[in-house]
Protein backbone atom coordinates (compact mmCIF):
# COMPACT_ATOMS: atom_id res chain seq x y z
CA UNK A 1 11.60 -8.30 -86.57
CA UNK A 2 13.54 -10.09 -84.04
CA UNK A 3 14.88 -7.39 -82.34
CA UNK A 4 11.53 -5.90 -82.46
CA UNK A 5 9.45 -8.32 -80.64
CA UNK A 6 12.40 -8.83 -77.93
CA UNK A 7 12.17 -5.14 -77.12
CA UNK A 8 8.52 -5.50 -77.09
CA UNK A 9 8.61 -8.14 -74.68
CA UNK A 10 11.22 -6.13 -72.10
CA UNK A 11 8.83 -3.27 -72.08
CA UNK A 12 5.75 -5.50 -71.01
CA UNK A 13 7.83 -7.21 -68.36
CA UNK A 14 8.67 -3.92 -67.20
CA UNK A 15 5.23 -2.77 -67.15
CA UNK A 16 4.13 -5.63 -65.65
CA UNK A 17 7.26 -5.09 -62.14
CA UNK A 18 5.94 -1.33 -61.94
CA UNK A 19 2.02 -2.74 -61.69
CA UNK A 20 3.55 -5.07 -58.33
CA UNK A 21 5.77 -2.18 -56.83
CA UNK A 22 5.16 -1.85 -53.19
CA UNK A 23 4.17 1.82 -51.97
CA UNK A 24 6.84 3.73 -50.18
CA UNK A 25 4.43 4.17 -47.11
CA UNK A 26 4.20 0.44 -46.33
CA UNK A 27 7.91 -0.03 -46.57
CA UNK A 28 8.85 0.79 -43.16
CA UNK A 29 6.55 -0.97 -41.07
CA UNK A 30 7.02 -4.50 -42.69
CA UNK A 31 10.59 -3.79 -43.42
CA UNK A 32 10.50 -3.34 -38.74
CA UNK A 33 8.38 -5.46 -38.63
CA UNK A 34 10.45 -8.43 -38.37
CA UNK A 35 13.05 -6.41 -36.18
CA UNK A 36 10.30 -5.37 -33.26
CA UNK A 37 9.53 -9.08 -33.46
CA UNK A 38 12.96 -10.23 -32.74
CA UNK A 39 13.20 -7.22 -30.08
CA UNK A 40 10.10 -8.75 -27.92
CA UNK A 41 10.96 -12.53 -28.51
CA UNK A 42 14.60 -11.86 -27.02
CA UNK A 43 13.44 -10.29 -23.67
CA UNK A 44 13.74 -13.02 -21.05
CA UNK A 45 10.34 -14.09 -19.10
CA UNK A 46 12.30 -14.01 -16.37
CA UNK A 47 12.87 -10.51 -16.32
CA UNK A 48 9.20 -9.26 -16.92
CA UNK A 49 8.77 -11.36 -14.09
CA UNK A 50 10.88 -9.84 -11.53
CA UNK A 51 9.94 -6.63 -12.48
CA UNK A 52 6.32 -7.08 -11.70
CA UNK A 53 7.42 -8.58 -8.50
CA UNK A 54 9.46 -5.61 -7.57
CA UNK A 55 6.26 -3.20 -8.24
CA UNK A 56 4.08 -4.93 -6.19
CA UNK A 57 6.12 -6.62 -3.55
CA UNK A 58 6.65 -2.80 -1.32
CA UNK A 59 8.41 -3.20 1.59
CA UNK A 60 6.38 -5.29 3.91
CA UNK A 61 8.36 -8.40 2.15
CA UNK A 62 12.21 -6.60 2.25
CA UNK A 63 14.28 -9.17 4.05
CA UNK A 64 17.74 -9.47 5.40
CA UNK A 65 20.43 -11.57 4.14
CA UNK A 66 19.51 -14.50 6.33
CA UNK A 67 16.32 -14.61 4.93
CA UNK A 68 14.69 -12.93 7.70
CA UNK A 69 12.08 -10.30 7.98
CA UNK A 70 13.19 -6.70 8.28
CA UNK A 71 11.63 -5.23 12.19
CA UNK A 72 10.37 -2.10 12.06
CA UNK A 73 13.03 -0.27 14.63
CA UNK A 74 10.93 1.43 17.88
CA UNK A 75 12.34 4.54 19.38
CA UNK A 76 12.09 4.46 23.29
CA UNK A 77 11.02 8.08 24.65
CA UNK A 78 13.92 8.66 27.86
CA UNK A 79 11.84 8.54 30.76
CA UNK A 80 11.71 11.98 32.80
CA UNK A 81 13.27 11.91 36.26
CA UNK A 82 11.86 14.26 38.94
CA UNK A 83 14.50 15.47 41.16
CA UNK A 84 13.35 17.57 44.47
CA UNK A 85 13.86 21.64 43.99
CA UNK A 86 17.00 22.95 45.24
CA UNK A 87 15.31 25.23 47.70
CA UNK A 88 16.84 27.17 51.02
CA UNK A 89 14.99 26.37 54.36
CA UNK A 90 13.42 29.51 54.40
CA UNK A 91 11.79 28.89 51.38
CA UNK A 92 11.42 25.43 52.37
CA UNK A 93 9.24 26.42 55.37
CA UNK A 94 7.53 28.77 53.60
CA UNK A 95 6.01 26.57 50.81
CA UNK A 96 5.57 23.79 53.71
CA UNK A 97 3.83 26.44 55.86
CA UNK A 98 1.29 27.48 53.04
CA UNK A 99 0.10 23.93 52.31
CA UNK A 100 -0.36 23.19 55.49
CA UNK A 101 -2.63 25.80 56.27
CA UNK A 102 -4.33 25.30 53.30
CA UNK A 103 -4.98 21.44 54.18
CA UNK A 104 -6.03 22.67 57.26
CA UNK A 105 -8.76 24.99 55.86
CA UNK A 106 -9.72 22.45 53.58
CA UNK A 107 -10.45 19.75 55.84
CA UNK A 108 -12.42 22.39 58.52
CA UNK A 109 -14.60 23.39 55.85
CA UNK A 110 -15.28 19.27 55.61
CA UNK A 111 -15.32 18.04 58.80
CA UNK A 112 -18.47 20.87 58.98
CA UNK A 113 -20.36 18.16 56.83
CA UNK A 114 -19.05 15.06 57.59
CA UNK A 115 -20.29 13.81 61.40
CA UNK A 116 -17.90 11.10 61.74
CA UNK A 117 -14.41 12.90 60.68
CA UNK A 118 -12.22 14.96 63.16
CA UNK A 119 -9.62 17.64 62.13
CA UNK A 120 -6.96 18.19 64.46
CA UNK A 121 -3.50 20.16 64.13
CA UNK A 122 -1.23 21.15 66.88
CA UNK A 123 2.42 21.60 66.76
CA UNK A 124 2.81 21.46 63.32
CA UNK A 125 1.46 17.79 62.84
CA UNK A 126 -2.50 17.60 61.00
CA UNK A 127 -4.31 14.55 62.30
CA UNK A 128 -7.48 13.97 59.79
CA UNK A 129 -9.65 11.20 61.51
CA UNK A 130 -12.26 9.33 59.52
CA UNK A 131 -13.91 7.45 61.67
CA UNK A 132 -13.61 3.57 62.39
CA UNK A 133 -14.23 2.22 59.10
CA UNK A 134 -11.49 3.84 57.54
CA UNK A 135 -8.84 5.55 60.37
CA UNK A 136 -6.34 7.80 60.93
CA UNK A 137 -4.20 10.53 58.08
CA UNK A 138 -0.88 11.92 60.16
CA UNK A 139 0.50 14.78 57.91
CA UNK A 140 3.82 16.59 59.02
CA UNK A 141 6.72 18.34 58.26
CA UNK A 142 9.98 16.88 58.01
CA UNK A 143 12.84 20.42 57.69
CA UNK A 144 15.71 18.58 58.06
CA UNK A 145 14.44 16.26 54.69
CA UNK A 146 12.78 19.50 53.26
CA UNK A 147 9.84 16.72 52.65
CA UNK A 148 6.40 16.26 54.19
CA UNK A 149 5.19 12.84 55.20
CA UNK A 150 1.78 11.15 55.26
CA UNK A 151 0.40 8.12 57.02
CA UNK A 152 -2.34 6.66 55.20
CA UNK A 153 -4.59 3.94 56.77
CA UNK A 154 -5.76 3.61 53.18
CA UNK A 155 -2.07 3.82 50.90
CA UNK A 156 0.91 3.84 53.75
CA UNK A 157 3.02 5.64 54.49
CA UNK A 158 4.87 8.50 52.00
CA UNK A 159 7.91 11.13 51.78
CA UNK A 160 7.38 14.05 49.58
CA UNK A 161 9.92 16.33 48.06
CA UNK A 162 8.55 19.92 46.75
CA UNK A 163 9.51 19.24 42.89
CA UNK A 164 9.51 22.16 40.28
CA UNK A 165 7.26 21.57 37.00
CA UNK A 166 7.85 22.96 33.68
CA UNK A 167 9.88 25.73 32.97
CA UNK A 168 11.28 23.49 30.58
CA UNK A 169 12.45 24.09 26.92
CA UNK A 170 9.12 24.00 25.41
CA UNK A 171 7.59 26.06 28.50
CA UNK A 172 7.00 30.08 28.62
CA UNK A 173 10.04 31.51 31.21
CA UNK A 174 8.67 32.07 34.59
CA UNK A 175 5.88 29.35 34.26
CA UNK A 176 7.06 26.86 36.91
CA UNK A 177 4.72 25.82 39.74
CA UNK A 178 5.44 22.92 42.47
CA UNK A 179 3.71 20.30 43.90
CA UNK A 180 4.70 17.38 46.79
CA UNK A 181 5.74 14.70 44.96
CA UNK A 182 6.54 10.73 46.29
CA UNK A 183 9.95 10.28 44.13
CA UNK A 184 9.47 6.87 44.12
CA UNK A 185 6.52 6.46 41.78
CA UNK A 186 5.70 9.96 41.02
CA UNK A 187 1.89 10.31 42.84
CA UNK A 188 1.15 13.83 44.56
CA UNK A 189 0.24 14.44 47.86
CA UNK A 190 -2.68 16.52 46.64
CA UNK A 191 -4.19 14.01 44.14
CA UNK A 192 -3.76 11.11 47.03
CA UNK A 193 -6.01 13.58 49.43
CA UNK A 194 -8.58 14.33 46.51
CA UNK A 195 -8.78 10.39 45.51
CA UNK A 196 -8.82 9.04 49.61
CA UNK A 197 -10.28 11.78 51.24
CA UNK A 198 -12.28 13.89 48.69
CA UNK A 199 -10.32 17.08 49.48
CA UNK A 200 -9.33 19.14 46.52
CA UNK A 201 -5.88 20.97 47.87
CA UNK A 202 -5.24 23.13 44.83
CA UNK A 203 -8.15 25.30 45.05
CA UNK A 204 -6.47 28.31 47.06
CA UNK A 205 -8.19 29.56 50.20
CA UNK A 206 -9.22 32.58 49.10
CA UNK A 207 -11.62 31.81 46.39
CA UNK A 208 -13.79 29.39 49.02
């Protein structure tokens, strides 16, 4: 009998452990759970910290070693310098030649509506008068310069070289044109007549 009842009572404990078993299916999460807990709690603040900072900072707040703001760095286009054309005399007096006459048609075809101005041109030197309130333009041809000059009561006195422009890299071969240019600050003769005068030097003769 005693052996009886002690087997009895092993096989009701044992009943009574497979009532309590855990299910497989829960056994990995709470058996990681404590594992992803020690996983977050050991990350440092610090370093969530800084990398949030780094995210959001961009580069506006980049500094240099001496705690210094980084410049943005400016690139300085070269400036372009106009040289005069390396042209022969003959060509020289034959660019000079054309202008002048072409001033000189210019300012005729004015002086026919203006009362108070006066065109005059003899041996090679164009006098433009403009009456009392404003004065005298002397144009003229300088060969042994290649240059034509200008007296202006209005700007002064002026040199201009005959400068080539384009033809350059970027332009299509064969595309250069010229104009009278002061070297010194880069104004042309014709855009100081149009601006004082109110002559427009660029329109050729024959298509008045």
């Amino acid at each position: 009998m005693a052996r009886t009842g002690i087997s009895n009572l092993v096989r009701i404990a044992g009943r009574g452990l497979q009532t309590t078993r855990i299910p497989r299916t829960l056994l990995p999460s709470i058996a990681a759970a404590p594992v992803i807990s020690q996983m977050v709690s050991i990350v440092p603040a610090s370093a969530a910290t800084a990398r949030f900072v780094s995210q959001s900072s961009g580069r506006q707040n980049i500094k240099t070693p001496d705690n210094k703001p980084v410049e943005p760095k400016t690139v300085e286009m070269p400036e372009v310098i106009q040289t005069a054309a390396d042209i022969t005399d003959n060509e020289y007096h034959a660019i000079a030649d054309e202008f002048m006459e072409r001033m000189l048609h210019h300012f005729e075809e004015l002086q026919e509506t203006k009362a108070d101005m006066d065109v005059e041109f003899s041996a090679g030197v164009l006098k433009v008068t403009l009456g009392q309130d404003v004065g005298v333009y002397v144009i003229n041809k300088q060969p042994p310069n290649k240059q034509i000059w200008l007296s202006s009561p209005t700007s002064g006195p002026k040199r201009f070289d005959y400068v080539m422009l384009g033809d350059g890299q970027q332009d299509k071969q064969d595309t250069a044109s010229g104009d009278w240019i002061y070297l010194r600050d880069g104004s042309k003769l014709t855009d100081i007549l149009r601006d004082e005068i109110g002559v427009d030097i660029t329109i050729p003769v024959e298509e008045i």
